[in-house]
N, C-alpha and C. Protein backbone atom coordinates (compact mmCIF):
# COMPACT_ATOMS: atom_id res chain seq x y z
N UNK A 1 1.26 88.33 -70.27
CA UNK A 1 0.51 89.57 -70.25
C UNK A 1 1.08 90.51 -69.19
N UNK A 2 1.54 89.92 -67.96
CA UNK A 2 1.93 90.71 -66.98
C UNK A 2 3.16 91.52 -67.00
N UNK A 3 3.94 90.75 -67.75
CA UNK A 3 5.46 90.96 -68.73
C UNK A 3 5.43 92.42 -69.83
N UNK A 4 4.31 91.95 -70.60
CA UNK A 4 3.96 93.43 -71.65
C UNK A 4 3.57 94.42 -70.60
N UNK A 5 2.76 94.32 -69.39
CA UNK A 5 2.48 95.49 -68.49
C UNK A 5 3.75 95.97 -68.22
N UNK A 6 4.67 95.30 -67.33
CA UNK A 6 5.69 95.93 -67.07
C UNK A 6 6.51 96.26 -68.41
N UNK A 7 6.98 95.80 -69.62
CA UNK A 7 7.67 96.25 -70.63
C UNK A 7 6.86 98.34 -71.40
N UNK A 8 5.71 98.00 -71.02
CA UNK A 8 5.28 99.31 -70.77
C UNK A 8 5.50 100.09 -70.13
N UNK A 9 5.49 99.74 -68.55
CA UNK A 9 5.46 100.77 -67.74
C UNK A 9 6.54 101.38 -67.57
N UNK A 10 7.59 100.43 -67.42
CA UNK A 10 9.14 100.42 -66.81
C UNK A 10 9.86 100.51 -68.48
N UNK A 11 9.79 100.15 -69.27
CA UNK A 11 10.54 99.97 -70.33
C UNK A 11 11.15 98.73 -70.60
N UNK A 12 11.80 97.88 -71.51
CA UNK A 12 12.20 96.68 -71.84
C UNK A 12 13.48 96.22 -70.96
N UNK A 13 14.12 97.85 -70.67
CA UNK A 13 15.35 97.12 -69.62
C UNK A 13 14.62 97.07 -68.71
N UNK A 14 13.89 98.19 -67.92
CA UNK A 14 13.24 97.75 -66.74
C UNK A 14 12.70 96.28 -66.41
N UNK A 15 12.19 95.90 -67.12
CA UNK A 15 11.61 94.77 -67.10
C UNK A 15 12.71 93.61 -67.27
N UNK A 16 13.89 93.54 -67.78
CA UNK A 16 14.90 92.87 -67.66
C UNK A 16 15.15 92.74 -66.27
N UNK A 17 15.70 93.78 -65.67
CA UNK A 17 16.29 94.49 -64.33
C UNK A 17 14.71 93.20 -63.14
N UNK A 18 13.38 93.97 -63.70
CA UNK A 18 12.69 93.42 -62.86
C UNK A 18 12.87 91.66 -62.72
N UNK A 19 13.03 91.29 -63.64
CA UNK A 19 13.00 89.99 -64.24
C UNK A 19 14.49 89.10 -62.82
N UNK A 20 15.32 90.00 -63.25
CA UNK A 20 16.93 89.21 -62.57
C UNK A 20 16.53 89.56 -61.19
N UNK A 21 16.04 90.63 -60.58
CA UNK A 21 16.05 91.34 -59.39
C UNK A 21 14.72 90.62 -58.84
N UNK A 22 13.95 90.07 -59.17
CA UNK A 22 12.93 89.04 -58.60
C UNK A 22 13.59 87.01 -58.04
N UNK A 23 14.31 86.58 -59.43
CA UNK A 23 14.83 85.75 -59.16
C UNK A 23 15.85 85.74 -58.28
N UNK A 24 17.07 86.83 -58.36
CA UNK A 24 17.55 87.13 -56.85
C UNK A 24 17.35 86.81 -55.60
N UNK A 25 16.03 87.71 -55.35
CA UNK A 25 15.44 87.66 -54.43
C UNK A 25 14.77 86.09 -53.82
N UNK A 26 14.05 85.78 -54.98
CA UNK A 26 13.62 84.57 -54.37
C UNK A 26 15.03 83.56 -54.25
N UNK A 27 16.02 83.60 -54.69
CA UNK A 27 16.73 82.69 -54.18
C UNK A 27 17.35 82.76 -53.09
N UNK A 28 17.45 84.12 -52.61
CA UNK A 28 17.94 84.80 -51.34
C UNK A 28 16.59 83.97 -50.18
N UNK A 29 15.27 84.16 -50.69
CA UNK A 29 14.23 84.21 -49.58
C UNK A 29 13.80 82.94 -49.69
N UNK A 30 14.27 81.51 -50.55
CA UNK A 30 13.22 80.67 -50.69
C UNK A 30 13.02 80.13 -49.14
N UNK A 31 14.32 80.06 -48.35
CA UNK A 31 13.71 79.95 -46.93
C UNK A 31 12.34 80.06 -46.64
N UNK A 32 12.25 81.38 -47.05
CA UNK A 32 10.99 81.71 -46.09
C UNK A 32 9.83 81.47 -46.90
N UNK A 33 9.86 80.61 -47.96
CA UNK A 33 8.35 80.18 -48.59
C UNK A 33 7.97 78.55 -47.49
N UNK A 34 6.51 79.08 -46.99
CA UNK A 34 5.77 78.19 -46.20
C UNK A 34 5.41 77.43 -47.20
N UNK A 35 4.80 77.62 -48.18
CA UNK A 35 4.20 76.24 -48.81
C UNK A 35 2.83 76.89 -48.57
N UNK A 36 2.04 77.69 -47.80
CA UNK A 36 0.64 78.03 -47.76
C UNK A 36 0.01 78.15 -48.76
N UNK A 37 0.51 78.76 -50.16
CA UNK A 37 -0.26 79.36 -51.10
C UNK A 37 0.77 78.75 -52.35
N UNK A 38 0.61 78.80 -53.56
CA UNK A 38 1.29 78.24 -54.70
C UNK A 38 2.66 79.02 -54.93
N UNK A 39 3.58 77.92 -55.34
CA UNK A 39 4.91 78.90 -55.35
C UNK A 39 4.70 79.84 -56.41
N UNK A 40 3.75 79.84 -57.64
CA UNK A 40 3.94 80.79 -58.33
C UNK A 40 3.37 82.24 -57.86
N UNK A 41 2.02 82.00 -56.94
CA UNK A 41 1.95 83.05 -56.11
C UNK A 41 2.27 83.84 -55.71
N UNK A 42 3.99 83.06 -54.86
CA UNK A 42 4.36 83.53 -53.90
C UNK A 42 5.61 84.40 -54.63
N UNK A 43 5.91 83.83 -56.13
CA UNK A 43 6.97 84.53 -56.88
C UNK A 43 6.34 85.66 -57.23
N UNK A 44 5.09 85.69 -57.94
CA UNK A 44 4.45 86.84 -58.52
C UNK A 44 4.63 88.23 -57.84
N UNK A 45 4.04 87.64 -55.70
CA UNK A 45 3.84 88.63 -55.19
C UNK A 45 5.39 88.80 -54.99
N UNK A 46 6.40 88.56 -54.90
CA UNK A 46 7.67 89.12 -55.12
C UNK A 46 8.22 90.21 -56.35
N UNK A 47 7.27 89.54 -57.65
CA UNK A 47 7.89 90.47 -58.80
C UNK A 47 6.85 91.76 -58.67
N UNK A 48 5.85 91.40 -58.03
CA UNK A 48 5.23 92.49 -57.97
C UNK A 48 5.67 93.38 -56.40
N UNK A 49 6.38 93.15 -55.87
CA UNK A 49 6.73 94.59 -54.99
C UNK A 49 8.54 94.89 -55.51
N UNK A 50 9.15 94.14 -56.11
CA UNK A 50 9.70 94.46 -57.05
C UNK A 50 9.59 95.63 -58.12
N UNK A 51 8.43 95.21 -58.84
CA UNK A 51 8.07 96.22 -60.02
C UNK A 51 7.52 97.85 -58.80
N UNK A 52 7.01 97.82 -58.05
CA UNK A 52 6.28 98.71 -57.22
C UNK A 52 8.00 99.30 -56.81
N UNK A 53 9.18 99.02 -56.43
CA UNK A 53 10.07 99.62 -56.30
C UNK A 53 10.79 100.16 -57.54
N UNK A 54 10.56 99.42 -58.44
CA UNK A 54 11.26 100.13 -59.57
C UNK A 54 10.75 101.48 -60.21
N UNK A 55 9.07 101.04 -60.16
CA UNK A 55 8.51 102.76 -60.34
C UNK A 55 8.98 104.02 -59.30
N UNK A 56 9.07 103.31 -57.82
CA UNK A 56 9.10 104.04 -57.25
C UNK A 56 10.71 105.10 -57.35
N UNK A 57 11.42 103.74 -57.78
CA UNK A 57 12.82 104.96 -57.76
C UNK A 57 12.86 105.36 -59.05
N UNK A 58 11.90 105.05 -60.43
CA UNK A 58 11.52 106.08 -60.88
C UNK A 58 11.09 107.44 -61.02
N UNK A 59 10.08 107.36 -60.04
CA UNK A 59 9.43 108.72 -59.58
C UNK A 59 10.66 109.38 -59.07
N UNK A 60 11.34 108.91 -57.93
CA UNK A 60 12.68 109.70 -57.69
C UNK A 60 13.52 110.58 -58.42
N UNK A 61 13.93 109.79 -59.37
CA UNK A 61 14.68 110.32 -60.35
C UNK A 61 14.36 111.75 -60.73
N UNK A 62 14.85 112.53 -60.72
CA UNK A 62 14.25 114.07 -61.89
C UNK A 62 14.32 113.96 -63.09
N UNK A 63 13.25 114.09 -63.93
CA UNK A 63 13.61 113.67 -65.53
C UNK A 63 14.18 114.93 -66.12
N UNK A 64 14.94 115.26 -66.34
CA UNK A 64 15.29 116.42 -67.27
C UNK A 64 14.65 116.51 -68.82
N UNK A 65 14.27 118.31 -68.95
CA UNK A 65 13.31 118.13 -70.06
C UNK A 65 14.68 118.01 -71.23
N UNK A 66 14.08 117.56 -71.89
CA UNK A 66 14.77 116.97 -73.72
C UNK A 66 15.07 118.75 -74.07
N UNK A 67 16.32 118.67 -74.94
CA UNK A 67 16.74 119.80 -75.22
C UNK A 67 15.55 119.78 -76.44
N UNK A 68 15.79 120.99 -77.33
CA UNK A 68 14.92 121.34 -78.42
C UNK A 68 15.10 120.96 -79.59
N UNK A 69 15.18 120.30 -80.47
CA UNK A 69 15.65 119.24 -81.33
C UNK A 69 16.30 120.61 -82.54
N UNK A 70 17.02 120.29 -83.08
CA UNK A 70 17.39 121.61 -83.78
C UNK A 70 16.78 121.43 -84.94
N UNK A 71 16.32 123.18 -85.55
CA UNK A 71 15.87 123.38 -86.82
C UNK A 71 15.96 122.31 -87.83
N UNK A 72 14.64 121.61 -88.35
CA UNK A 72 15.11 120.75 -89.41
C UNK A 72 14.98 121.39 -90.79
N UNK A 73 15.96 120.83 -91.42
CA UNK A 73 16.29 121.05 -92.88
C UNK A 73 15.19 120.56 -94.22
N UNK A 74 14.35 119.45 -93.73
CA UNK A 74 13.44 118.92 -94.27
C UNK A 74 12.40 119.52 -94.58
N UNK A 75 11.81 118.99 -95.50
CA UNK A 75 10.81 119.66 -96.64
C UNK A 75 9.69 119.57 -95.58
N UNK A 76 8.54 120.68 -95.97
CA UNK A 76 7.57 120.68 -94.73
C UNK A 76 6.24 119.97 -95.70
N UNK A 77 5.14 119.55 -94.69
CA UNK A 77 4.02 118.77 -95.37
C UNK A 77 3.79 120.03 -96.52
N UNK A 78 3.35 121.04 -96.53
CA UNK A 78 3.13 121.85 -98.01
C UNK A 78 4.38 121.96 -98.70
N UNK A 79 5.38 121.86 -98.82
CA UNK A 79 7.11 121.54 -99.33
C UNK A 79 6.10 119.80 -100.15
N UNK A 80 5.92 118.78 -99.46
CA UNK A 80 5.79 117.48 -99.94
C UNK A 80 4.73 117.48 -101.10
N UNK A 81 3.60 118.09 -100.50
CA UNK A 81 2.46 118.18 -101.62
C UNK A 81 2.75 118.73 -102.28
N UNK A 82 3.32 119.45 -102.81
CA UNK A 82 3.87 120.70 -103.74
C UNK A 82 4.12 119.72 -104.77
N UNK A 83 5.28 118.62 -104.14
CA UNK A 83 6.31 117.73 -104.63
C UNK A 83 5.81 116.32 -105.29
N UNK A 84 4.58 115.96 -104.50
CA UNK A 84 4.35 115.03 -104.88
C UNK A 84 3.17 115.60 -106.19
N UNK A 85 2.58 116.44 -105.98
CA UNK A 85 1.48 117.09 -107.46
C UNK A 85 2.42 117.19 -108.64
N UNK A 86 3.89 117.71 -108.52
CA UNK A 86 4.76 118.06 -109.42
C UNK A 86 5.15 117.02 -109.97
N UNK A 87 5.46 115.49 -109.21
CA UNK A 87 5.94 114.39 -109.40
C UNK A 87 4.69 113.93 -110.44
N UNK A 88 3.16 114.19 -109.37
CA UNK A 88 2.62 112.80 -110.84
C UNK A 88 2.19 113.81 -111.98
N UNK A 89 2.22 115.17 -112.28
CA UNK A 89 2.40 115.87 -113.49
C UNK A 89 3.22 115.15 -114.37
N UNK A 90 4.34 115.36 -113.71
CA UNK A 90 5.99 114.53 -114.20
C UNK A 90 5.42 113.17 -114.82
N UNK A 91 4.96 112.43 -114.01
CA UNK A 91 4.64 110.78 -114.05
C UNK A 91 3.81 110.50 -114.83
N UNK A 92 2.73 111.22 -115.49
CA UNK A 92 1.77 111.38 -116.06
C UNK A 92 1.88 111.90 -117.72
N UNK A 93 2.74 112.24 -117.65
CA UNK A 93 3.61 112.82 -119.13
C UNK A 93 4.55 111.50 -119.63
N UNK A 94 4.94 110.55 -118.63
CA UNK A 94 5.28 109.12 -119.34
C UNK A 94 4.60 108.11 -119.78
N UNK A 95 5.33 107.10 -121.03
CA UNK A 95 4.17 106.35 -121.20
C UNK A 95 4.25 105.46 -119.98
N UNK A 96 3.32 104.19 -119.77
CA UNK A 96 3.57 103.15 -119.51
C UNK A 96 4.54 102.11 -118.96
N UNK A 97 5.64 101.67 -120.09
CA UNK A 97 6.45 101.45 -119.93
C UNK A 97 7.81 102.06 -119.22
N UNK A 98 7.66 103.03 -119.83
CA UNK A 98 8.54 104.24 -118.99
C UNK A 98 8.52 103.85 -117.60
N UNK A 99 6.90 104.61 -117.31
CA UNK A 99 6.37 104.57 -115.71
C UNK A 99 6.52 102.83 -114.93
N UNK A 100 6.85 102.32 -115.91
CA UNK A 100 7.50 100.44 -115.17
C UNK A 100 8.79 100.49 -114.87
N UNK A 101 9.18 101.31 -116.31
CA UNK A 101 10.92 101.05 -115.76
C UNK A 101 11.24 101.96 -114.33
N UNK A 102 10.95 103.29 -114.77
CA UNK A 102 10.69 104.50 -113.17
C UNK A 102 10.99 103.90 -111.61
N UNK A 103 9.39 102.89 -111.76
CA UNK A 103 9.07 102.45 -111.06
C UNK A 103 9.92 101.39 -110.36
N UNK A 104 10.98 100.22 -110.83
CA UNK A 104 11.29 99.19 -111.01
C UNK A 104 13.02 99.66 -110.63
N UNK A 105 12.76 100.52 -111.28
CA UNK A 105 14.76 101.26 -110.46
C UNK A 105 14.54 102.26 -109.57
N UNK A 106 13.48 102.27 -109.18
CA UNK A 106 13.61 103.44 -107.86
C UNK A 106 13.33 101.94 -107.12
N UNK A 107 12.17 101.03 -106.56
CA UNK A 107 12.13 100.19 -105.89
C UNK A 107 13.66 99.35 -105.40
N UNK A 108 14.38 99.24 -106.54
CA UNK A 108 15.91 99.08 -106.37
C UNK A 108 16.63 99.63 -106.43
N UNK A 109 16.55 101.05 -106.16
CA UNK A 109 17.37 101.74 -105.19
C UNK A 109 18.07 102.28 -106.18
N UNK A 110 17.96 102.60 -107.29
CA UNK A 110 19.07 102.88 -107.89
C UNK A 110 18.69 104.62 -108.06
N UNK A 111 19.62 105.29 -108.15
CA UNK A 111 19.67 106.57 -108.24
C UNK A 111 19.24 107.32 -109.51
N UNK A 112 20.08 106.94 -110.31
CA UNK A 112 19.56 107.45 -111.55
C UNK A 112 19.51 106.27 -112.52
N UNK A 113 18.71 106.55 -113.84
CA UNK A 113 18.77 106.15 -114.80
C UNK A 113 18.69 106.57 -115.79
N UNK A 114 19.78 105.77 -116.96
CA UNK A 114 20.55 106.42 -117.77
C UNK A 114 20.06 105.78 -119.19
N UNK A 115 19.82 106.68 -120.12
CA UNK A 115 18.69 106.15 -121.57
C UNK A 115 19.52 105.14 -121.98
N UNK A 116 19.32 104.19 -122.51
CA UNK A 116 20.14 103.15 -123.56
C UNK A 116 20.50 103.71 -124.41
């Protein structure tokens, strides 16, 4: 659970980064574990001033704003409805069978289809 917190906060590398940069550490510091309190404790409170530095040189950072995504070419939601009312007009004028086969080569991808 503590893992999905940070994969949130920090992002999935962050949380990688936090992950190696904790074990590091404790192998650098196991010296200095007394034994007072449980070693997982004593790792936690490591990944946790860990994670507390990684936000922090987050905040550092300047985020630059995202350029403006350029004009899209794509059909707009009234463009779709337009398209999809026109479609089951279309769809609705076939029989049955038709509307199976339609159905059955668009699901597989196929582009067109061609009368027997």
């Amino acid at each position: 659970m503590w893992l999905h917190h940070c994969e949130r906060s920090i992002g999935a590398a962050g949380a990688d980064d936090l992950a190696q940069e904790t074990f590091v550490l404790k192998y650098r510091k196991i010296h200095d574990f007394r034994g007072d309190a449980a070693f997982s404790s004593w790792l936690l409170g490591i990944a946790h001033n860990q994670f507390r530095n990684i936000r922090r040189r987050q905040r550092e950072i300047p985020h630059e704003t995202p350029p403006e995504p350029p004009p899209s070419n794509e059909p707009t939601h009234a463009d779709n409805t337009a398209l999809r009312q026109d479609l089951g007009a279309a769809l609705s004028q076939l029989t049955e069978d038709e509307q199976t086969v339609l159905t059955f080569a668009t699901s597989k991808g196929f582009r067109t289809v061609k009368p027997p």
